[in-house]
Protein backbone atom coordinates (compact mmCIF):
# COMPACT_ATOMS: atom_id res chain seq x y z
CA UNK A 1 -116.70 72.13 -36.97
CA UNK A 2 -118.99 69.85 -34.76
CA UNK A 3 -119.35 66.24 -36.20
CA UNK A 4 -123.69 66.89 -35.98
CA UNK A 5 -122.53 69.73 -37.83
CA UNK A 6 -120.67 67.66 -40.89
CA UNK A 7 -122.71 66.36 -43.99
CA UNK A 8 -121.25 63.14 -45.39
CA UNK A 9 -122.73 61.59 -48.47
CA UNK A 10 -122.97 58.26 -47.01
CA UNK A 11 -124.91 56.77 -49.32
CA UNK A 12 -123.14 57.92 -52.34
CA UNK A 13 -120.28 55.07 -52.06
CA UNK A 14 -123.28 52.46 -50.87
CA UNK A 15 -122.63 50.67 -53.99
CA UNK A 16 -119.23 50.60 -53.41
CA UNK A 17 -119.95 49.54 -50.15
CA UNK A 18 -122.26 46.97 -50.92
CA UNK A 19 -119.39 45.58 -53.45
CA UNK A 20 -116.36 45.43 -50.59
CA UNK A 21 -118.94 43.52 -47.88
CA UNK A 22 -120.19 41.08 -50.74
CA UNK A 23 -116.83 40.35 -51.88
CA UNK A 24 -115.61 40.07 -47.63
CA UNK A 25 -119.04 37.56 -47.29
CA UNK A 26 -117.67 35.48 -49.48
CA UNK A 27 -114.24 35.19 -48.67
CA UNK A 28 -115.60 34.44 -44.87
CA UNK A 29 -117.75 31.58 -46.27
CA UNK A 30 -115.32 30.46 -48.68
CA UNK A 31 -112.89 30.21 -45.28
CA UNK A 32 -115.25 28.30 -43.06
CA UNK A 33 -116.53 25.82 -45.30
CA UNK A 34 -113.22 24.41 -46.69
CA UNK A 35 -110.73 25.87 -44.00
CA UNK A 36 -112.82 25.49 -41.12
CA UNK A 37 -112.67 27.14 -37.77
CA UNK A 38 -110.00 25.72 -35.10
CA UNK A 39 -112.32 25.17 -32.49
CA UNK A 40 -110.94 24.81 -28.78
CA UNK A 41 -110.70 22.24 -26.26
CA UNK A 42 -114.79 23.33 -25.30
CA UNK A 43 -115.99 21.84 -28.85
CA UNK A 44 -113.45 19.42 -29.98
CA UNK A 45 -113.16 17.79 -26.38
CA UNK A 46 -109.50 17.04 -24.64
CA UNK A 47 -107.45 17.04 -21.55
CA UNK A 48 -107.22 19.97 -18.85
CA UNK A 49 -104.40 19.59 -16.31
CA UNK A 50 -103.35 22.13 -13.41
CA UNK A 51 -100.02 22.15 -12.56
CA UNK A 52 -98.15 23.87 -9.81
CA UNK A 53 -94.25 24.71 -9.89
CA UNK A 54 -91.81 24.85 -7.51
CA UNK A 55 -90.56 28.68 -9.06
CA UNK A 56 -92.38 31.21 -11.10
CA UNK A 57 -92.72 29.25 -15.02
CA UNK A 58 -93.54 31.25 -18.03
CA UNK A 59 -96.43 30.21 -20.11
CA UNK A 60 -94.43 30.46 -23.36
CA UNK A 61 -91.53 28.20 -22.18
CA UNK A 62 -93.89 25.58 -21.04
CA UNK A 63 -95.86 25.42 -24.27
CA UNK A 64 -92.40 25.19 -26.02
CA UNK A 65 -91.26 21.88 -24.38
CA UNK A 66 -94.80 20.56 -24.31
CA UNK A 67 -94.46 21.29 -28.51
CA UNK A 68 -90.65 19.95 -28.65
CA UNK A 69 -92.17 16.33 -27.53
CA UNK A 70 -95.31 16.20 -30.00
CA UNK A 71 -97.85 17.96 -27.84
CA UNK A 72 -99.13 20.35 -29.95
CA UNK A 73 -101.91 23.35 -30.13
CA UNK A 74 -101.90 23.42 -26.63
CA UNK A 75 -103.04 26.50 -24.57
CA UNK A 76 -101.12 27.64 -21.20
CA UNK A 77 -101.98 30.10 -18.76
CA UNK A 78 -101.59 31.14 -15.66
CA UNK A 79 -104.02 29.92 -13.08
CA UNK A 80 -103.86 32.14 -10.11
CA UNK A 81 -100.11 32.48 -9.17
CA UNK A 82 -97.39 32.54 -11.25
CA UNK A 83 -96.68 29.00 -10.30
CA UNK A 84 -100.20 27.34 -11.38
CA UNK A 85 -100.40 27.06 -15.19
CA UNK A 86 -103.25 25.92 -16.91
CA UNK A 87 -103.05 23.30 -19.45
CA UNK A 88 -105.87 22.59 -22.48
CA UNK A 89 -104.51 20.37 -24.62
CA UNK A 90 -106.64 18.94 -27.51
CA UNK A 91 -106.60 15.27 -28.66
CA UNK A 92 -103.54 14.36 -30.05
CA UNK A 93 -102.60 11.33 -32.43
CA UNK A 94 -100.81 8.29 -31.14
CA UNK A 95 -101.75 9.42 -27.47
CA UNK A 96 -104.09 7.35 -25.55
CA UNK A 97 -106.71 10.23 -24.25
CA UNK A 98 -107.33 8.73 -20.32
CA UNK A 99 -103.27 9.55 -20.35
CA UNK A 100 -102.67 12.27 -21.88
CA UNK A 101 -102.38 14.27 -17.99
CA UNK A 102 -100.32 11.55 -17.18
CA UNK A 103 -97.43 11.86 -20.37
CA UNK A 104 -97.95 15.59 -20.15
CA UNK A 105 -96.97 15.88 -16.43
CA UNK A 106 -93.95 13.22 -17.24
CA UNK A 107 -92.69 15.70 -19.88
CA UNK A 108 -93.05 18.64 -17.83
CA UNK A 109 -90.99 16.87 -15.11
CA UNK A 110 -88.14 16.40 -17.09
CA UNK A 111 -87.68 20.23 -17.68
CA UNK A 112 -88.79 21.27 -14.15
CA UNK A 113 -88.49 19.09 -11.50
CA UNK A 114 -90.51 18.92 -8.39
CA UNK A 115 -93.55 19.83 -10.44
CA UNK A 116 -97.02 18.88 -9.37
CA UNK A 117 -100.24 18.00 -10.62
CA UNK A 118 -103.60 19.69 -8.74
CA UNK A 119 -106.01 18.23 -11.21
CA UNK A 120 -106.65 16.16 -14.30
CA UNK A 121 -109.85 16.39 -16.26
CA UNK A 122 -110.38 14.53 -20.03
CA UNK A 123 -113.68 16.45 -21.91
CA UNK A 124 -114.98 13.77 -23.95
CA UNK A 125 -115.93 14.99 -27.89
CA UNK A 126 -119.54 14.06 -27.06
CA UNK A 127 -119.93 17.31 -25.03
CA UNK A 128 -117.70 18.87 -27.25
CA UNK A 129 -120.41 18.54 -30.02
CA UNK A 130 -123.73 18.76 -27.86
CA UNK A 131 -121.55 22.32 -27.17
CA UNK A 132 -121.26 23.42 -30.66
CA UNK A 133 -125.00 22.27 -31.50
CA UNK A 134 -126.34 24.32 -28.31
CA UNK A 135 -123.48 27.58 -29.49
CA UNK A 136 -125.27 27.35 -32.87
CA UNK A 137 -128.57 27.34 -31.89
CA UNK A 138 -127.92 30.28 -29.56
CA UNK A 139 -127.29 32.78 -32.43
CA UNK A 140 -129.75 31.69 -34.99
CA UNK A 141 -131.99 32.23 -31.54
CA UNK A 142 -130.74 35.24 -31.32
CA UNK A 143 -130.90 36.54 -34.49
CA UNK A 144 -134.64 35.47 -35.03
CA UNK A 145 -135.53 37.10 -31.82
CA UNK A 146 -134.28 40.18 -33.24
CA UNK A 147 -135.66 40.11 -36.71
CA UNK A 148 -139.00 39.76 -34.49
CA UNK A 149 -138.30 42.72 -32.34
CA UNK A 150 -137.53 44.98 -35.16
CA UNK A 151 -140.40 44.13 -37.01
CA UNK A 152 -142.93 44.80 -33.81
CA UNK A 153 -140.69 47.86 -33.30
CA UNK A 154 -140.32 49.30 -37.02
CA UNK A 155 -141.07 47.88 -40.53
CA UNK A 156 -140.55 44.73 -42.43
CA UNK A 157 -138.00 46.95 -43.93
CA UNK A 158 -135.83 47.75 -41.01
CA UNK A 159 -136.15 43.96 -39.68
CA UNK A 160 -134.47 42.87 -42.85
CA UNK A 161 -131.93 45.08 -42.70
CA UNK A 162 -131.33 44.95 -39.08
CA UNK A 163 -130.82 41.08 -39.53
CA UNK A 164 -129.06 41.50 -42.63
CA UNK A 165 -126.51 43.68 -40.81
CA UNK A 166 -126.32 41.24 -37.57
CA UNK A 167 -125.42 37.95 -40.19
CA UNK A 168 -122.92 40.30 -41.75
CA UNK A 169 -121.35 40.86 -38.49
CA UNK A 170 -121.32 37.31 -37.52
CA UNK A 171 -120.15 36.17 -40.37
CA UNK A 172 -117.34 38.15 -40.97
CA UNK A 173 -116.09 37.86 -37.03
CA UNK A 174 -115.76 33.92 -38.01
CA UNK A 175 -114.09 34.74 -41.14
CA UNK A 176 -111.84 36.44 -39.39
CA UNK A 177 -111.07 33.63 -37.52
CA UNK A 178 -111.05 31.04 -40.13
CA UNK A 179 -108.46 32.61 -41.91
CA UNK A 180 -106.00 33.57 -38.81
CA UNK A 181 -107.09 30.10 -37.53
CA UNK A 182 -107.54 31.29 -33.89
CA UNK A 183 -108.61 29.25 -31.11
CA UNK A 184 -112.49 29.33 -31.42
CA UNK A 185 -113.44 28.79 -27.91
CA UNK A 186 -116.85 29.18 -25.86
CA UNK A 187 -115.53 32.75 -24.84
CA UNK A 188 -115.37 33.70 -28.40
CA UNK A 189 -119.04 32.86 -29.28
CA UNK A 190 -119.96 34.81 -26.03
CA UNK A 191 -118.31 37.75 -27.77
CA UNK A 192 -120.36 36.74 -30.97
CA UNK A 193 -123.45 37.37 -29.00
CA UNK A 194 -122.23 40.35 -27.37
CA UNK A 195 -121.41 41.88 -31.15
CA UNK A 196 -125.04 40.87 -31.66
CA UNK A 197 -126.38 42.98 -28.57
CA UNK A 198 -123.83 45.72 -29.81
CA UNK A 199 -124.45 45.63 -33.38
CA UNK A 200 -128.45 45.94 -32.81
CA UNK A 201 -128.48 48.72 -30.02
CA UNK A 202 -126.45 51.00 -32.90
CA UNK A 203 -128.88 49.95 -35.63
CA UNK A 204 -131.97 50.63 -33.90
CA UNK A 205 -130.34 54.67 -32.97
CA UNK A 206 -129.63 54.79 -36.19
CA UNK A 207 -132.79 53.17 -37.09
CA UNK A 208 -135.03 55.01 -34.94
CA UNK A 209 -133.85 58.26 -36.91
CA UNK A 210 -134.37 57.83 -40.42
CA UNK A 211 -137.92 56.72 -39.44
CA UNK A 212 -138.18 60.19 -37.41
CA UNK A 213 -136.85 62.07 -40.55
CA UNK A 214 -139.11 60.55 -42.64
CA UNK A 215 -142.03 61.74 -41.01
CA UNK A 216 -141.04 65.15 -40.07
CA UNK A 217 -138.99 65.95 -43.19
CA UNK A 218 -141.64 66.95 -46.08
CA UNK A 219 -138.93 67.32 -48.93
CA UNK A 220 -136.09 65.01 -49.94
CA UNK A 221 -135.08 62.25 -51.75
CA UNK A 222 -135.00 58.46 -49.67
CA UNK A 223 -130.84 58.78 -50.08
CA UNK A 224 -130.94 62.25 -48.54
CA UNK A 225 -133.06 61.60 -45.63
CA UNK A 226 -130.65 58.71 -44.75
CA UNK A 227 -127.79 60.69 -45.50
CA UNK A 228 -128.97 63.51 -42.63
CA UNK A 229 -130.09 60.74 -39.82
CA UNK A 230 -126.73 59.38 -40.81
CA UNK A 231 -125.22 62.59 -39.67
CA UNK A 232 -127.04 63.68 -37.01
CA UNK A 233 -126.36 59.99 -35.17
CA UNK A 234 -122.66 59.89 -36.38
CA UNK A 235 -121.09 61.33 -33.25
CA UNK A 236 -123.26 58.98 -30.96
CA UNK A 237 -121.50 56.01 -33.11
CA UNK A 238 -118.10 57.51 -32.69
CA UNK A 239 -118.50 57.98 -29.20
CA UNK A 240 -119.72 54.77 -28.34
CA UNK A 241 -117.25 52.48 -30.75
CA UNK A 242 -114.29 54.85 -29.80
CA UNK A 243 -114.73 54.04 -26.26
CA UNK A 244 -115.80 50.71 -26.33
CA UNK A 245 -112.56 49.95 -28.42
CA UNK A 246 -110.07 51.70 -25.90
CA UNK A 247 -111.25 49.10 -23.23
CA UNK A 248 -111.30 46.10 -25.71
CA UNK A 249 -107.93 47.42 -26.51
CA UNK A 250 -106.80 47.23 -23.03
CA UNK A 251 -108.02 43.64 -22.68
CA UNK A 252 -106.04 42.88 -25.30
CA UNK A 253 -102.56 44.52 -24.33
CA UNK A 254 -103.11 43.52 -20.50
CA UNK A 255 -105.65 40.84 -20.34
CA UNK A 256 -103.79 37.59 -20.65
CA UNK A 257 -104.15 34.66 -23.22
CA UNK A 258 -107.15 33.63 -21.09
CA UNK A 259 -109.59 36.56 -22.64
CA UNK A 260 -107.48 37.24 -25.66
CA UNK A 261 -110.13 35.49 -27.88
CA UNK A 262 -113.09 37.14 -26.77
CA UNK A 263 -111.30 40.79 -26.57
CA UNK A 264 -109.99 39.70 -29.97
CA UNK A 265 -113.94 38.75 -31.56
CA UNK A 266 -115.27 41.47 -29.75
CA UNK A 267 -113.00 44.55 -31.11
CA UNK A 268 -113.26 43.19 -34.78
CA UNK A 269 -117.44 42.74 -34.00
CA UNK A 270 -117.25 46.74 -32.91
CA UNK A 271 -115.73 47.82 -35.74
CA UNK A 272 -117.40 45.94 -38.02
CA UNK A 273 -120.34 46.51 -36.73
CA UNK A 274 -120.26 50.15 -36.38
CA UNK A 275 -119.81 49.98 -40.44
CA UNK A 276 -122.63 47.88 -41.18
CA UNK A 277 -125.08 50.08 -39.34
CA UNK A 278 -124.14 52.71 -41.42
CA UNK A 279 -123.82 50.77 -44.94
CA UNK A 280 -125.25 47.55 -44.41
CA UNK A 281 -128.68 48.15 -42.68
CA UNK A 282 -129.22 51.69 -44.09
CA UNK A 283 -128.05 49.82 -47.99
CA UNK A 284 -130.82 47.21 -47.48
CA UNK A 285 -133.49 49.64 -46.98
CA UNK A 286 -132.85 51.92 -50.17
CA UNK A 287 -132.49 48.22 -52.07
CA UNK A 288 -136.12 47.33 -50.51
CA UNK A 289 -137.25 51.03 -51.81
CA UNK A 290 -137.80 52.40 -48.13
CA UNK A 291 -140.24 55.43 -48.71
CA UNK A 292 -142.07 57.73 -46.49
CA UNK A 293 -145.27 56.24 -46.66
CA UNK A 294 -144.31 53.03 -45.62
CA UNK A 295 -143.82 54.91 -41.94
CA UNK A 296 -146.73 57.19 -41.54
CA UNK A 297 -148.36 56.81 -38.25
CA UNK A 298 -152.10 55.14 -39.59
CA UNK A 299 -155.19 58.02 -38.94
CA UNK A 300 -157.50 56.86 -36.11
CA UNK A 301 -161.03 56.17 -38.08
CA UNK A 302 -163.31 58.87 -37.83
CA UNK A 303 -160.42 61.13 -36.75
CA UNK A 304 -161.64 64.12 -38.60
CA UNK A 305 -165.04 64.26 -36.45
CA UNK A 306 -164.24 66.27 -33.78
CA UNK A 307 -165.95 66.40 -30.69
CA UNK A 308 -167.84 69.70 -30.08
């Protein structure tokens, strides 16, 4: 059997649905305002230094010495070869900041001699937080611009739900984060506004057909018209999230620690977002009592005097 061909009562477990992402939202918030997210050397402000070896050093080795002498939550990477590392190290206590590429390359000495420093660069927290003002600021940006587009595009109805969906997305992605406490860097709220663009372009497919259905079909309930445009769009969804994830995927297994954060947002905003396009958005407009006149195409005035 085709998936066009399958018909899923979507809508029955909406309640249910509705329930699980309520309870999620919560947790998320709860997370972020008394956990917090860790934010990354781009927000807190910090010391980058480049390093080159003399032989091939392993990320993992050098983040365990810098660790074993009180430098800690410190990212390494590779920088081109495997001799140039990367190192963002956040502010740390006791440790004058216009040092800290000074002590760190003294440490690393000790355990590799003959190592050398390219470049040392101290971020200072006051473009740390004119970065986090300008990150927020982007997605309330982009979520108004959205709520707009659907409106224009669609109903009040759909707009609500279609920004509705996009905060639910959002939110849970930092959740997510606030609980593992990953490294929120800027890469991660580029993902954020990717999961935005993704989230949207699934909800307005999905969108766009339960406004067709409700102007073609004549008989039906509001739950079973959703239920068939539901269908009928469900192997597009698959399709699209299914391969989507097999590259995030890949990013993750072979990208490096460099782009783990923003394959990391981006696979949990997929999946999460391929779920609230079919619960969240299509939920909010049964709540706000969606019906098929609310999308009839308006009669031209005098339409019914035809010309001779």
């Amino acid at each position: 059997m085709r998936v066009l061909d399958l018909n899923i009562n979507f809508m029955g477990g909406r309640l249910i649905a509705a329930g699980v992402s309520a309870v999620v939202i919560l947790i998320s918030l709860a997370a972020l305002l008394f956990q917090g997210l860790n934010l990354g050397l781009d927000f807190t402000g910090g010391t980058l230094v480049e390093v080159e070896f003399e032989q091939p050093a392993s990320p993992d080795e050098v983040r365990q010495v810098l660790e074993a002498n009180g430098y800690e939550n410190g990212l390494v990477q590779y920088f081109g070869t495997e001799r140039d590392l990367l190192i963002r190290m956040p502010p740390q206590m006791d440790v004058a900041q216009a040092n800290l590429g000074d002590d760190i390359l003294a440490v690393l000495r000790e355990a590799y001699p003959g190592v050398l420093m390219r470049q040392s660069n101290y971020v200072g927290p006051a473009v740390g937080e004119e970065l986090t003002e300008d990150g927020g600021l982007a997605l309330l940006a982009a979520l108004f611009v959205v709520m707009l587009y659907i409106l224009f595009r669609f109903t009040k109805q759909f707009s609500v739900g279609a920004v509705v969906a996009l905060v639910h997305d959002v939110v849970f992605v930092l959740g997510c984060f606030a609980v593992a406490q990953w490294t929120f860097d800027l890469s991660v709220l580029a993902a954020l506004l990717a999961v935005i663009g993704y989230s949207l372009n699934d909800t307005i497919v999905v969108s766009d057909r339960i406004r067709e259905n409700f102007r073609k079909v004549r008989r039906g309930t509001s739950v079973e018209i959703i239920n068939r445009s539901l269908n009928q769009t469900l192997g597009r969804t698959l399709i699209t999230s299914l391969t989507t994830l097999v590259v995030l995927l890949a990013l993750l297994i072979a990208g490096g620690e460099m782009i783990r954060g923003f394959a990391t947002a981006l696979t949990i905003g997929v999946m999460v977002g391929t779920y609230s396009s079919i619960y969240v958005a299509s939920n909010v407009l049964l709540f706000m009592k969606i019906s098929r006149e609310d999308l009839l195409v308006p009669e031209k005035e005098n339409a019914d005097e035809a010309l001779p």
